[in-house]
PDB file of N, CA and C in Angstrom:
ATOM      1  N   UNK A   1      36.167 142.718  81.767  1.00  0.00           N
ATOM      2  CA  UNK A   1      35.242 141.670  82.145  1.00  0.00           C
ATOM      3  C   UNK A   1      35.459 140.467  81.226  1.00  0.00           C
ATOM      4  N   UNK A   2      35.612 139.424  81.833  1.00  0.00           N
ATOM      5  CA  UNK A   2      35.641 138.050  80.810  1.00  0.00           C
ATOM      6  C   UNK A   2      34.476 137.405  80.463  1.00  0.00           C
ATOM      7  N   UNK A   3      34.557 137.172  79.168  1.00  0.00           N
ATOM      8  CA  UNK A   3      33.252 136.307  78.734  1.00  0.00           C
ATOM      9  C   UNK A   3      32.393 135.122  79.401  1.00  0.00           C
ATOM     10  N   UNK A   4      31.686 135.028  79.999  1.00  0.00           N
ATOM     11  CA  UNK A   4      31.008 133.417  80.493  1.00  0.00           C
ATOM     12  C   UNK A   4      30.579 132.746  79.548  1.00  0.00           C
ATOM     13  N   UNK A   5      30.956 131.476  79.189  1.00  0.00           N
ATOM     14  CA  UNK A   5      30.315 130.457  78.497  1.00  0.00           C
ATOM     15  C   UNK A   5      29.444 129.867  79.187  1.00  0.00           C
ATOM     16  N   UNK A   6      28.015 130.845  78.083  1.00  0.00           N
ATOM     17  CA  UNK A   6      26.532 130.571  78.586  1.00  0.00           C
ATOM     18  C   UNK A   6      26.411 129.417  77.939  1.00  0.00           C
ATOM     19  N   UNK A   7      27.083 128.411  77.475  1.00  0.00           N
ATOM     20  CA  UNK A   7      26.471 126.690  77.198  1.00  0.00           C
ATOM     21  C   UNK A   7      26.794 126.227  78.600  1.00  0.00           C
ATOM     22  N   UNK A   8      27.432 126.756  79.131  1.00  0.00           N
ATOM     23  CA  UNK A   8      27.789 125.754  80.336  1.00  0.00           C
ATOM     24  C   UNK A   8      26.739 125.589  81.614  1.00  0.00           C
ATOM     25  N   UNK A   9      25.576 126.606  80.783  1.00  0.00           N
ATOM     26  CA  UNK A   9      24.475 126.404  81.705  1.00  0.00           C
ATOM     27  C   UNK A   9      23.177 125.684  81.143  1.00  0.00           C
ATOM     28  N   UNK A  10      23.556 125.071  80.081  1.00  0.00           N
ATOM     29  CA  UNK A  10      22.797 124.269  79.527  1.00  0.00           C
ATOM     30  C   UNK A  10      22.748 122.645  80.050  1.00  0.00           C
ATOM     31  N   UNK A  11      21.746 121.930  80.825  1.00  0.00           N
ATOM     32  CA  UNK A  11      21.455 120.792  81.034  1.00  0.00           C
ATOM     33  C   UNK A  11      20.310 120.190  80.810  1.00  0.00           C
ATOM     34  N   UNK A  12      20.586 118.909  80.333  1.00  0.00           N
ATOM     35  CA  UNK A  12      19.585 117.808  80.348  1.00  0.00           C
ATOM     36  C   UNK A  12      18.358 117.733  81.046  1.00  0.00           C
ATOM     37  N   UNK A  13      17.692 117.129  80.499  1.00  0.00           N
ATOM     38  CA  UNK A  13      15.817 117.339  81.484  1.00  0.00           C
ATOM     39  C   UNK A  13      15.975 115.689  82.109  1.00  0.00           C
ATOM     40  N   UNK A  14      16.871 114.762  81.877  1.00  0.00           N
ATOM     41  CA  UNK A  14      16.878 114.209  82.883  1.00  0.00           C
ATOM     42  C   UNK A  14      17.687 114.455  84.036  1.00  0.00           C
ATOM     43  N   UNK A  15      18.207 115.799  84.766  1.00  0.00           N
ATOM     44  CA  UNK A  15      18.716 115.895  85.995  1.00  0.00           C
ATOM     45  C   UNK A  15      18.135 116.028  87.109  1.00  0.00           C
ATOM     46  N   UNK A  16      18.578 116.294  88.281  1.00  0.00           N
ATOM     47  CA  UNK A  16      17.629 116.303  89.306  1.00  0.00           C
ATOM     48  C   UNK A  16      17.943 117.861  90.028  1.00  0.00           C
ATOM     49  N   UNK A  17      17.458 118.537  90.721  1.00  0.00           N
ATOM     50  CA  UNK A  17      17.703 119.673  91.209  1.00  0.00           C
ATOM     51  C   UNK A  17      19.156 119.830  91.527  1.00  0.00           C
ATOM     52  N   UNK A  18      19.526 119.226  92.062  1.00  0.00           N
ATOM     53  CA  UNK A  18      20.812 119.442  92.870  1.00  0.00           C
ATOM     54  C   UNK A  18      21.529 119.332  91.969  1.00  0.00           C
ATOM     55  N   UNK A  19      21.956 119.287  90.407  1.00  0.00           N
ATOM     56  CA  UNK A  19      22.617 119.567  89.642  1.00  0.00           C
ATOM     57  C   UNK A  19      22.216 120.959  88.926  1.00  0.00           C
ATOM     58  N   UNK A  20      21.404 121.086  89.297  1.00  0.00           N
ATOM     59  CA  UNK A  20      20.678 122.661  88.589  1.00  0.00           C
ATOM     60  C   UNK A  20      21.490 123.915  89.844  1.00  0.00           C
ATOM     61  N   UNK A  21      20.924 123.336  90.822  1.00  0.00           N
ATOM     62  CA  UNK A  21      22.203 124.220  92.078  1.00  0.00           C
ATOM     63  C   UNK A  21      23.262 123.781  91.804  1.00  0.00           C
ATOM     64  N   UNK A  22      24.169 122.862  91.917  1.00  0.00           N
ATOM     65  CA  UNK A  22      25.781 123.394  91.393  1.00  0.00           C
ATOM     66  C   UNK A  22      25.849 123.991  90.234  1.00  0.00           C
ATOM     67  N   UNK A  23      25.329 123.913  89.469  1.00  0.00           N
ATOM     68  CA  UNK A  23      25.432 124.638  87.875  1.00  0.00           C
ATOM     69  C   UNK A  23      25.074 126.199  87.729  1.00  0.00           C
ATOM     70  N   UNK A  24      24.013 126.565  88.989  1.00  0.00           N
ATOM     71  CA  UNK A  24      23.676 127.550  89.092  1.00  0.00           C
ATOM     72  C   UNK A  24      25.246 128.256  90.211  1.00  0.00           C
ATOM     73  N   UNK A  25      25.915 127.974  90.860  1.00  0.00           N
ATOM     74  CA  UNK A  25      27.011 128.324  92.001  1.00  0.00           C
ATOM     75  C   UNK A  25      27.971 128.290  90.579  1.00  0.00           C
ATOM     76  N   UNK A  26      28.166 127.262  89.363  1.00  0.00           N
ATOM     77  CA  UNK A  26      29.173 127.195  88.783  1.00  0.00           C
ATOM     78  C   UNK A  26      29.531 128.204  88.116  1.00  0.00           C
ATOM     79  N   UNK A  27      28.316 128.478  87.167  1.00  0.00           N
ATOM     80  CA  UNK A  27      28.221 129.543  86.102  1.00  0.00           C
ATOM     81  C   UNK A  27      28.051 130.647  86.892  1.00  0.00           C
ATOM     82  N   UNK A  28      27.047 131.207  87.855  1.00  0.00           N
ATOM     83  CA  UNK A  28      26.996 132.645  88.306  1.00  0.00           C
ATOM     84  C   UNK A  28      26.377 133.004  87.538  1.00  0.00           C
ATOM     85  N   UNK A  29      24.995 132.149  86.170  1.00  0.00           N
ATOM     86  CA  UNK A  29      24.258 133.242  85.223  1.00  0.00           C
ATOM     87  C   UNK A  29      22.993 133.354  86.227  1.00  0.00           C
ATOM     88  N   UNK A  30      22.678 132.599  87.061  1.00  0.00           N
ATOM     89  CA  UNK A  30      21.477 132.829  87.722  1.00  0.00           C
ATOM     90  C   UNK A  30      20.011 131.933  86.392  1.00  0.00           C
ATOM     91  N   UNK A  31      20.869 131.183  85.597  1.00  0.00           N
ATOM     92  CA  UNK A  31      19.822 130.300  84.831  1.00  0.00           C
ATOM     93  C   UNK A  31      20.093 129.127  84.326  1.00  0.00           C
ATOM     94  N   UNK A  32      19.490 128.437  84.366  1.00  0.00           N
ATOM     95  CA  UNK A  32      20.029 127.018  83.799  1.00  0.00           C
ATOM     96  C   UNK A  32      18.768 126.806  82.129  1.00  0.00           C
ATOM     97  N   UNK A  33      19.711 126.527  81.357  1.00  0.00           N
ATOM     98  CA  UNK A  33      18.524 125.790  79.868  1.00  0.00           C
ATOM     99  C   UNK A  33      18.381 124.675  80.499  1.00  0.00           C
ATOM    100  N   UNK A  34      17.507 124.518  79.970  1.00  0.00           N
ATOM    101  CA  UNK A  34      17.072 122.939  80.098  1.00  0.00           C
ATOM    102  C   UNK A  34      16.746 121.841  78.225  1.00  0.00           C
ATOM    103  N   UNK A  35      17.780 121.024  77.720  1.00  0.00           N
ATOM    104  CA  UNK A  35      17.174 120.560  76.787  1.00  0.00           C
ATOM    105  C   UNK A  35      16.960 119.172  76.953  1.00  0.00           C
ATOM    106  N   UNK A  36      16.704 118.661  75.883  1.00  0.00           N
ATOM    107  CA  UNK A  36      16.209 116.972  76.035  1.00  0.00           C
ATOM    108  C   UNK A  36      17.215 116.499  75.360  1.00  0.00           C
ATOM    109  N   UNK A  37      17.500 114.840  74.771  1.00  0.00           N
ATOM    110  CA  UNK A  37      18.728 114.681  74.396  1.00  0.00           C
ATOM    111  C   UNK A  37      18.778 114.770  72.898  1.00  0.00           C
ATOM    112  N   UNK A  38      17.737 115.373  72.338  1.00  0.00           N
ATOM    113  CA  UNK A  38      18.444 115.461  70.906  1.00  0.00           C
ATOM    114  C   UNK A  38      18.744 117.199  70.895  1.00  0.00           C
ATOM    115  N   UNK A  39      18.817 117.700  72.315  1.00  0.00           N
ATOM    116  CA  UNK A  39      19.181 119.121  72.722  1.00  0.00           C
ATOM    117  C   UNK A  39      18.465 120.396  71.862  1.00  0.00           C
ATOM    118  N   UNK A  40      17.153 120.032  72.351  1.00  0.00           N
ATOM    119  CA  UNK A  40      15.807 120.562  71.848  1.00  0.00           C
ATOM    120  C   UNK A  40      15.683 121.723  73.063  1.00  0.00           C
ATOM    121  N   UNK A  41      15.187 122.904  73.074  1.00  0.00           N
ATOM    122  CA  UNK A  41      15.172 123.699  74.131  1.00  0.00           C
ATOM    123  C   UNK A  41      13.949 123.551  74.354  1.00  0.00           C
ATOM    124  N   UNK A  42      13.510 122.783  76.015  1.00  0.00           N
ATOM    125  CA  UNK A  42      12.318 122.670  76.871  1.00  0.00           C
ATOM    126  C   UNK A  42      12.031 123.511  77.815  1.00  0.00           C
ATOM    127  N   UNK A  43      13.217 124.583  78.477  1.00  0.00           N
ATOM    128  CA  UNK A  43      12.525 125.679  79.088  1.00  0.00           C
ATOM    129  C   UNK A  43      13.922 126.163  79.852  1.00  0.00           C
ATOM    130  N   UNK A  44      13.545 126.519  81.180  1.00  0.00           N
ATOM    131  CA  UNK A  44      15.080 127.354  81.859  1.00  0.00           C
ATOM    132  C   UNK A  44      14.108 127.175  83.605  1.00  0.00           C
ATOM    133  N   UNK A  45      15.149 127.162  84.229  1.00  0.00           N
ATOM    134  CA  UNK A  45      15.157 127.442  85.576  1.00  0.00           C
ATOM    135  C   UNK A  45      16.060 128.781  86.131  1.00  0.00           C
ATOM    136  N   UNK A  46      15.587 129.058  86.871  1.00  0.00           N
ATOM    137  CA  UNK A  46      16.669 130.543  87.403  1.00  0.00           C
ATOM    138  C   UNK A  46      16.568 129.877  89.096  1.00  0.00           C
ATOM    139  N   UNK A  47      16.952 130.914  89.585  1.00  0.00           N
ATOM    140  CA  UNK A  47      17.649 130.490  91.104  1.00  0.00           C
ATOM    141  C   UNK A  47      16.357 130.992  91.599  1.00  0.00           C
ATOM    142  N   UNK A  48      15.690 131.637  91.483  1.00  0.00           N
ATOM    143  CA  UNK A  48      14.422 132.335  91.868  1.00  0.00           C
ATOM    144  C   UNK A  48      13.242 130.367  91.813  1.00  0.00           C
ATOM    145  N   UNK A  49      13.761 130.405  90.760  1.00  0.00           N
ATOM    146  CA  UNK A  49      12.782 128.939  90.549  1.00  0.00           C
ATOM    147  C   UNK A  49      12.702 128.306  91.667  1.00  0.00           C
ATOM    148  N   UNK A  50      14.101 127.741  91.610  1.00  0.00           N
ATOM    149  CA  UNK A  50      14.686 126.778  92.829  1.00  0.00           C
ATOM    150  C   UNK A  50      14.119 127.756  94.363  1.00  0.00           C
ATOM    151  N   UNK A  51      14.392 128.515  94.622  1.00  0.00           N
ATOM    152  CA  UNK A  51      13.537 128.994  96.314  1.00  0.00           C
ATOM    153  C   UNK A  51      12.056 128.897  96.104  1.00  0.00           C
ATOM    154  N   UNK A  52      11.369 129.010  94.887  1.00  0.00           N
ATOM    155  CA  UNK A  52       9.973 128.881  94.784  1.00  0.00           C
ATOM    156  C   UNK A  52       9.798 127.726  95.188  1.00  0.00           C
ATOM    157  N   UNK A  53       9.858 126.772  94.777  1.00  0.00           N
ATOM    158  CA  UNK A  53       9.856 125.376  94.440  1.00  0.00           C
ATOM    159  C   UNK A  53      10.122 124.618  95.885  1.00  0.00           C
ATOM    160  N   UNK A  54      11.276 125.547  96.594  1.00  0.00           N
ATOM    161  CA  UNK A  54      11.686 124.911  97.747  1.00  0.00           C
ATOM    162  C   UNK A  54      10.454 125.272  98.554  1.00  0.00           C
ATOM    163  N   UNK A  55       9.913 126.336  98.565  1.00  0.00           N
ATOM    164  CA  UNK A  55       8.669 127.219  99.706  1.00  0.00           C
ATOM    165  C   UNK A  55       7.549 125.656  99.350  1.00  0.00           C
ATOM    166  N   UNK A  56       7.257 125.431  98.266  1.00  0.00           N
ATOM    167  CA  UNK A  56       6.170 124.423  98.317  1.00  0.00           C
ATOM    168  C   UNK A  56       6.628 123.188  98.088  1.00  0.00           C
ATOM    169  N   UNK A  57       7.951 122.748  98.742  1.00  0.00           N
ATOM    170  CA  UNK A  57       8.198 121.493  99.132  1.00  0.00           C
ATOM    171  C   UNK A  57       9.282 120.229  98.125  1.00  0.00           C
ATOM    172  N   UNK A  58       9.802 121.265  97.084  1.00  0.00           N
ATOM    173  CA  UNK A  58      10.581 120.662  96.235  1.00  0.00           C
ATOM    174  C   UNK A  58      11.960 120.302  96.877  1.00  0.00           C
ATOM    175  N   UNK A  59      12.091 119.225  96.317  1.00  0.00           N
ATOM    176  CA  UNK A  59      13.303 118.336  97.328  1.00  0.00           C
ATOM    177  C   UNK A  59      14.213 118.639  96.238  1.00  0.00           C
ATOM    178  N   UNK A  60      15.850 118.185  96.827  1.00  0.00           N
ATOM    179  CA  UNK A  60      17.179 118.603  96.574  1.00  0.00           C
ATOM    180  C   UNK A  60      17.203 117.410  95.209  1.00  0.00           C
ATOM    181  N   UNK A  61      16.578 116.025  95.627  1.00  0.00           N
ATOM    182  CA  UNK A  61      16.615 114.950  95.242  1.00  0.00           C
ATOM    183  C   UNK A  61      15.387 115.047  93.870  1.00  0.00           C
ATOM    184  N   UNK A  62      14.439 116.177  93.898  1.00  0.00           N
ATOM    185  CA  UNK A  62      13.792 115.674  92.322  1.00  0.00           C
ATOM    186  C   UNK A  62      14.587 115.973  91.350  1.00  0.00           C
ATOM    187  N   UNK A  63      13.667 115.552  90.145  1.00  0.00           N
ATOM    188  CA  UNK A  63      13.594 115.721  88.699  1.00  0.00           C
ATOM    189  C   UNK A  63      13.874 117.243  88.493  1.00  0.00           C
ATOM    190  N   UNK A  64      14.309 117.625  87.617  1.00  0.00           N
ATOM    191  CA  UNK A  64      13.924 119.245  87.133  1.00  0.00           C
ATOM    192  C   UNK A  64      12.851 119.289  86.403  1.00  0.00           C
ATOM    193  N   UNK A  65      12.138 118.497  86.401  1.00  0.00           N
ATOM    194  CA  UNK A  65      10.534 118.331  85.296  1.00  0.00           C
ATOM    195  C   UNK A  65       9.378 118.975  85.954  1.00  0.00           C
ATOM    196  N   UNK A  66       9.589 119.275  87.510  1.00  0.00           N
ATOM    197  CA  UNK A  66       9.103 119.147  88.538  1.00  0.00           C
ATOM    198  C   UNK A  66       8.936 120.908  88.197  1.00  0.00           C
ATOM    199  N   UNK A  67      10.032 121.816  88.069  1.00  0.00           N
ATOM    200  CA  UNK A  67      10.006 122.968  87.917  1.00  0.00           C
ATOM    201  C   UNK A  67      10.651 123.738  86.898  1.00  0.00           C
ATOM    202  N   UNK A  68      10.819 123.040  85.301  1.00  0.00           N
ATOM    203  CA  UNK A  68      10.907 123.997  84.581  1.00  0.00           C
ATOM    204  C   UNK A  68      10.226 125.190  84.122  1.00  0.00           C
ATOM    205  N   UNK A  69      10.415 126.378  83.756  1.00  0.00           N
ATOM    206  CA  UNK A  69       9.837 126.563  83.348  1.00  0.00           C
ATOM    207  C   UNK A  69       9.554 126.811  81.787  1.00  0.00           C
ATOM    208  N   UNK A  70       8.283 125.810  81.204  1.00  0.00           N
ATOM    209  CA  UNK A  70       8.389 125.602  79.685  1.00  0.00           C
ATOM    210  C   UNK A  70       7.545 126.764  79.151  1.00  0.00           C
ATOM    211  N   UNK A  71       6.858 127.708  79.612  1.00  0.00           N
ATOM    212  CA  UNK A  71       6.552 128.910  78.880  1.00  0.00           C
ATOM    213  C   UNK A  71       7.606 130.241  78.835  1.00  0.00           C
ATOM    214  N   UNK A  72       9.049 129.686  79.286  1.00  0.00           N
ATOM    215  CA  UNK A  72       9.983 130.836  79.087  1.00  0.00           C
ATOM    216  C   UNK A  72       9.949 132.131  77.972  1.00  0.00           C
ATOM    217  N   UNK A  73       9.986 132.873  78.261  1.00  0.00           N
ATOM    218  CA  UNK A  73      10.563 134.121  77.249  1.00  0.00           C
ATOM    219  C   UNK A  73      11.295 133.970  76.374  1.00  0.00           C
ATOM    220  N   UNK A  74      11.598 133.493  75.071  1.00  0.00           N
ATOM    221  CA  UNK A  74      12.558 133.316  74.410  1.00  0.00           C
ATOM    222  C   UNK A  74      12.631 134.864  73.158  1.00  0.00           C
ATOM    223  N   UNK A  75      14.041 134.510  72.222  1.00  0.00           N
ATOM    224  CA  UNK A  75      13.950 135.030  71.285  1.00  0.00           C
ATOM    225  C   UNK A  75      14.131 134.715  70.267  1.00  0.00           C
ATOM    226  N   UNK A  76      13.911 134.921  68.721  1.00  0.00           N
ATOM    227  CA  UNK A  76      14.332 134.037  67.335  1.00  0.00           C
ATOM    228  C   UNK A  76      15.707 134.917  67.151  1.00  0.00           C
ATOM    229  N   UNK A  77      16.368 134.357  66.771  1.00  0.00           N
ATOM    230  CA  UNK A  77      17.612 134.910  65.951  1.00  0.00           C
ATOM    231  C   UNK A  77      16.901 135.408  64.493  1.00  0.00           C
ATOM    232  N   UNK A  78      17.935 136.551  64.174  1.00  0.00           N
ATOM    233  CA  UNK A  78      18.878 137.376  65.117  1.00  0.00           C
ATOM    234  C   UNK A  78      17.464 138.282  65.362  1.00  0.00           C
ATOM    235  N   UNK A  79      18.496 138.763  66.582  1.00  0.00           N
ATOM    236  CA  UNK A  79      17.513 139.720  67.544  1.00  0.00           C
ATOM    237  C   UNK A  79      19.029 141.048  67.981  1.00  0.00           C
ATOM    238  N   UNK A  80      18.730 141.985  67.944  1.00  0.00           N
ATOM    239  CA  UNK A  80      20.023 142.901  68.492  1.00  0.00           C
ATOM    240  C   UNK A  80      19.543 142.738  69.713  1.00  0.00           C
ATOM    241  N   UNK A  81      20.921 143.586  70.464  1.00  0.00           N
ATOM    242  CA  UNK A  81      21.406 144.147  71.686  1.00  0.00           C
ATOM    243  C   UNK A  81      20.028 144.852  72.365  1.00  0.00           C
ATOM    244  N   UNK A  82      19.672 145.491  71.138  1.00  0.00           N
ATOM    245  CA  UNK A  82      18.575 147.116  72.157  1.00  0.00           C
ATOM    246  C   UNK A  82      16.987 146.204  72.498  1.00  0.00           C
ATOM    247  N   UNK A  83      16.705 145.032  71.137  1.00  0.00           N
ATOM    248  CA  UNK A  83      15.427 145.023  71.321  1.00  0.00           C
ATOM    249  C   UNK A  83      15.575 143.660  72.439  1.00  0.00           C
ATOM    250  N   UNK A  84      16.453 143.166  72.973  1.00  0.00           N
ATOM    251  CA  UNK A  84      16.898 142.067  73.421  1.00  0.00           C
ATOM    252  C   UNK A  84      17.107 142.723  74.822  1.00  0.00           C
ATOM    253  N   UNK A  85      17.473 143.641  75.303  1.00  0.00           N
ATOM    254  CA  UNK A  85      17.540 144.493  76.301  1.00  0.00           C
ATOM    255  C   UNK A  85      16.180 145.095  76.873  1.00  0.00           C
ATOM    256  N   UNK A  86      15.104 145.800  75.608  1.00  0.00           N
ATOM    257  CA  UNK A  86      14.048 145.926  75.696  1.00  0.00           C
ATOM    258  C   UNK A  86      13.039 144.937  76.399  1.00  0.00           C
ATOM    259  N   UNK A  87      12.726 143.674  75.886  1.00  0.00           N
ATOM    260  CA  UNK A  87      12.250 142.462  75.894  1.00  0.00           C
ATOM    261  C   UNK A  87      12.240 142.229  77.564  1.00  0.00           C
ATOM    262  N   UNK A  88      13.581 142.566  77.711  1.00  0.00           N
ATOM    263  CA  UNK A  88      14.215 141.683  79.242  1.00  0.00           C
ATOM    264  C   UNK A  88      13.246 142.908  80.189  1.00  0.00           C
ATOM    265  N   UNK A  89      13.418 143.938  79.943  1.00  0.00           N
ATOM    266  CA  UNK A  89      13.296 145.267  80.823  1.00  0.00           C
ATOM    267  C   UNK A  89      11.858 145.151  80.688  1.00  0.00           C
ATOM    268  N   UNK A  90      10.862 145.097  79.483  1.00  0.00           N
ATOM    269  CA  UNK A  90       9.783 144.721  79.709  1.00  0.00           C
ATOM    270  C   UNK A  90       9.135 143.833  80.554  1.00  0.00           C
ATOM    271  N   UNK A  91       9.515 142.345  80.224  1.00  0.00           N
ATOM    272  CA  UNK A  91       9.150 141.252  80.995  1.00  0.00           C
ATOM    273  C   UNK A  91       9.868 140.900  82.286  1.00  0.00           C
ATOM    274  N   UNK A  92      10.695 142.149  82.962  1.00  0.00           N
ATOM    275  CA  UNK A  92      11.302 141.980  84.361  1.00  0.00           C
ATOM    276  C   UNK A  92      11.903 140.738  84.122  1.00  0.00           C
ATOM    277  N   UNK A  93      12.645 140.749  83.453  1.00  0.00           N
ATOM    278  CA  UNK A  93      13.530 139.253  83.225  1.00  0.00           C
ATOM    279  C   UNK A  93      15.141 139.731  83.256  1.00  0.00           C
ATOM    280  N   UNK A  94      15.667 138.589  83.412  1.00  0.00           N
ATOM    281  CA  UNK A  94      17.354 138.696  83.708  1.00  0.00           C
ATOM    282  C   UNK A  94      18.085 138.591  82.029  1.00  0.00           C
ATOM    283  N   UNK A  95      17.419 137.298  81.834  1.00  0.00           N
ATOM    284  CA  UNK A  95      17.895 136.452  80.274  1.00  0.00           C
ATOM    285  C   UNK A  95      17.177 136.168  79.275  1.00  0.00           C
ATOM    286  N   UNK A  96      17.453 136.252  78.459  1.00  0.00           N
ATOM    287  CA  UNK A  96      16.957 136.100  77.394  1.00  0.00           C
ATOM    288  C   UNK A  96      17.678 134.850  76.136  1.00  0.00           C
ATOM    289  N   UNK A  97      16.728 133.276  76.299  1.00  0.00           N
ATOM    290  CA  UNK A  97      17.462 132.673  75.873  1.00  0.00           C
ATOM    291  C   UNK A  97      17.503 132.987  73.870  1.00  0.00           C
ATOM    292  N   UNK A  98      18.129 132.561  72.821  1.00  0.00           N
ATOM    293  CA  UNK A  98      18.306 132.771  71.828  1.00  0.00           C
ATOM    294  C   UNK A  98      18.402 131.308  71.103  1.00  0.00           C
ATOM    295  N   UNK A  99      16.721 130.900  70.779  1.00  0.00           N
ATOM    296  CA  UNK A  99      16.218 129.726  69.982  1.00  0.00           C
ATOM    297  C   UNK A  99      15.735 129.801  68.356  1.00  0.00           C
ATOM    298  N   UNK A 100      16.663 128.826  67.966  1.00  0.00           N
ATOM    299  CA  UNK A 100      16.171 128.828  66.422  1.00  0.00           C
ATOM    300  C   UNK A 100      16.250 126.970  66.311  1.00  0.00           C
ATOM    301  N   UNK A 101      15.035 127.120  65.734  1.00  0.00           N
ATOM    302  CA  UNK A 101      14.923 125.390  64.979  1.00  0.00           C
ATOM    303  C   UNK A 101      15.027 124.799  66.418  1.00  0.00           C
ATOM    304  N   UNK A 102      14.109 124.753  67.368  1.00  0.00           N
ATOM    305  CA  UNK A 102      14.119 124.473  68.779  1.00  0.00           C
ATOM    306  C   UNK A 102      15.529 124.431  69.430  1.00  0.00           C
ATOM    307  N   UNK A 103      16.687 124.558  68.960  1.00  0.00           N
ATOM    308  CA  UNK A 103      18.135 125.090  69.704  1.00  0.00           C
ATOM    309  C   UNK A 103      18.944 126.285  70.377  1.00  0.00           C
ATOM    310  N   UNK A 104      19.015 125.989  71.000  1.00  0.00           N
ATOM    311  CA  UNK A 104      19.903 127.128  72.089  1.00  0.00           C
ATOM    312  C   UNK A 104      20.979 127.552  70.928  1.00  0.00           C
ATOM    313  N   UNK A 105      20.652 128.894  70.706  1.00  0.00           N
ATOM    314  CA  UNK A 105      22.107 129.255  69.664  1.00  0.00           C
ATOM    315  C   UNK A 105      23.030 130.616  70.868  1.00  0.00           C
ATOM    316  N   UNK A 106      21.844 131.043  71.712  1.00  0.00           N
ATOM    317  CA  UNK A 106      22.955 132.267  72.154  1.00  0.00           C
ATOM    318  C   UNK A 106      22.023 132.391  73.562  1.00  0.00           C
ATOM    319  N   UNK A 107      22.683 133.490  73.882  1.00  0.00           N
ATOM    320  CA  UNK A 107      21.349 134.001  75.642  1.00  0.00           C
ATOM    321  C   UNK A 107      22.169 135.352  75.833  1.00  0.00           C
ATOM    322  N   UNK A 108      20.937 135.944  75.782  1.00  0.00           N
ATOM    323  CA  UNK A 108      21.415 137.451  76.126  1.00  0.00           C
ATOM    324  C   UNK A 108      21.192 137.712  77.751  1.00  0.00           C
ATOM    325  N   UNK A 109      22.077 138.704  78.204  1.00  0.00           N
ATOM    326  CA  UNK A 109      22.166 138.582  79.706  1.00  0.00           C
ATOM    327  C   UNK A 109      22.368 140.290  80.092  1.00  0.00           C
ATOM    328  N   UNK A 110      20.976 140.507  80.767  1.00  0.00           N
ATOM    329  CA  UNK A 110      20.657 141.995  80.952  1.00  0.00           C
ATOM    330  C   UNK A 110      21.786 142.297  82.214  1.00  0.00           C
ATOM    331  N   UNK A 111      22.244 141.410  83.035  1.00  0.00           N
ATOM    332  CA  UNK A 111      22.891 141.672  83.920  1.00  0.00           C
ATOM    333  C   UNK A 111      24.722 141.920  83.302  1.00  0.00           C
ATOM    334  N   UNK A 112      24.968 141.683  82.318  1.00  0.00           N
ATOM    335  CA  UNK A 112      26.257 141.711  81.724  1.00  0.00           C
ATOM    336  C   UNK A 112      26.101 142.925  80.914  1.00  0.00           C
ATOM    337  N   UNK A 113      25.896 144.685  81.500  1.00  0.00           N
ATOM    338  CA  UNK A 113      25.728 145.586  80.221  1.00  0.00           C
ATOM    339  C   UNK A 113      24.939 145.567  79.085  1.00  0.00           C
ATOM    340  N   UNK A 114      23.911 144.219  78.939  1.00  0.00           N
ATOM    341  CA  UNK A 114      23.365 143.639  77.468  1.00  0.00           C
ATOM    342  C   UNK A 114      24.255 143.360  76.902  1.00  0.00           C
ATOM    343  N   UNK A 115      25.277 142.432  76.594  1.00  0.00           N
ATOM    344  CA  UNK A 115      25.969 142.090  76.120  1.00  0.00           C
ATOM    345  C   UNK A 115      25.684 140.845  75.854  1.00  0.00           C
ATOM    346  N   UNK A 116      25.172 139.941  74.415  1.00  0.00           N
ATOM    347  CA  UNK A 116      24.913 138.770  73.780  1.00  0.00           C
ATOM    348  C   UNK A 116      25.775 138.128  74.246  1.00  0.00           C
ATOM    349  N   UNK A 117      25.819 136.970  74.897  1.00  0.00           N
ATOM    350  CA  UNK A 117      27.241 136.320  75.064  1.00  0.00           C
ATOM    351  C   UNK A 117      26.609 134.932  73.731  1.00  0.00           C
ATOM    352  N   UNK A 118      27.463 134.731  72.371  1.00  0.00           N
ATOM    353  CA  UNK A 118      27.521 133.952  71.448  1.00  0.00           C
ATOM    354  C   UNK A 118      28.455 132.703  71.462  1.00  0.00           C
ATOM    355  N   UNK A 119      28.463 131.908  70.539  1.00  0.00           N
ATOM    356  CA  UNK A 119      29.127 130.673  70.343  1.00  0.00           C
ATOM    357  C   UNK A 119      30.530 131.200  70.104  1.00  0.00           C
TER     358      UNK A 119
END
């Protein structure tokens, strides 16, 4: 299995949906970060977001401000494999992003074996 570079699902909070869908088709993590530009972590969207969002009328053409979500699940570094796996399996979650000093340092991904994908 080859590594995915989980930065590449990291975007700006000024985009508009329809960059959150190609990014979501690009990567295949099923999540997008969302930071601001001094690349502060403000929350994550998943693909689940985007069909929510669409059911009550969210256009191709908004903001992503419209549907982040900023109470995400996060974790502090370091965090292992098991309790990072735990976390996810608890809170029926896919990912688990990995924030220190408000920055995206890593994202653990229950769908990859639990396997941390790092810098």
């Amino acid at each position: 299995m080859t590594a995915i570079n989980w930065k590449l699902g990291i975007l700006k909070d000024n985009c508009k949906v329809k960059d959150v869908i190609k990014n979501l088709n690009l990567t295949a993590l099923r999540i997008c970060i969302i930071v601001n530009k001094k690349n502060f972590f403000l929350g994550t969207i998943t693909d689940g977001d985007i069909r929510r969002g669409f059911l009550k009328g969210l256009k191709i053409s908004d903001k992503v401000n419209k549907i982040i979500k900023k109470n995400s699940i996060i974790s502090q570094h370091p965090i292992n494999k098991q309790r990072a796996a735990q976390i996810m399996k608890d809170n029926q979650i896919l990912h688990l992003p990995v924030v220190v000093s408000r920055k995206v340092v890593g994202l653990h991904l229950l769908k990859f074996e639990n396997k941390e994908q790092k810098n």
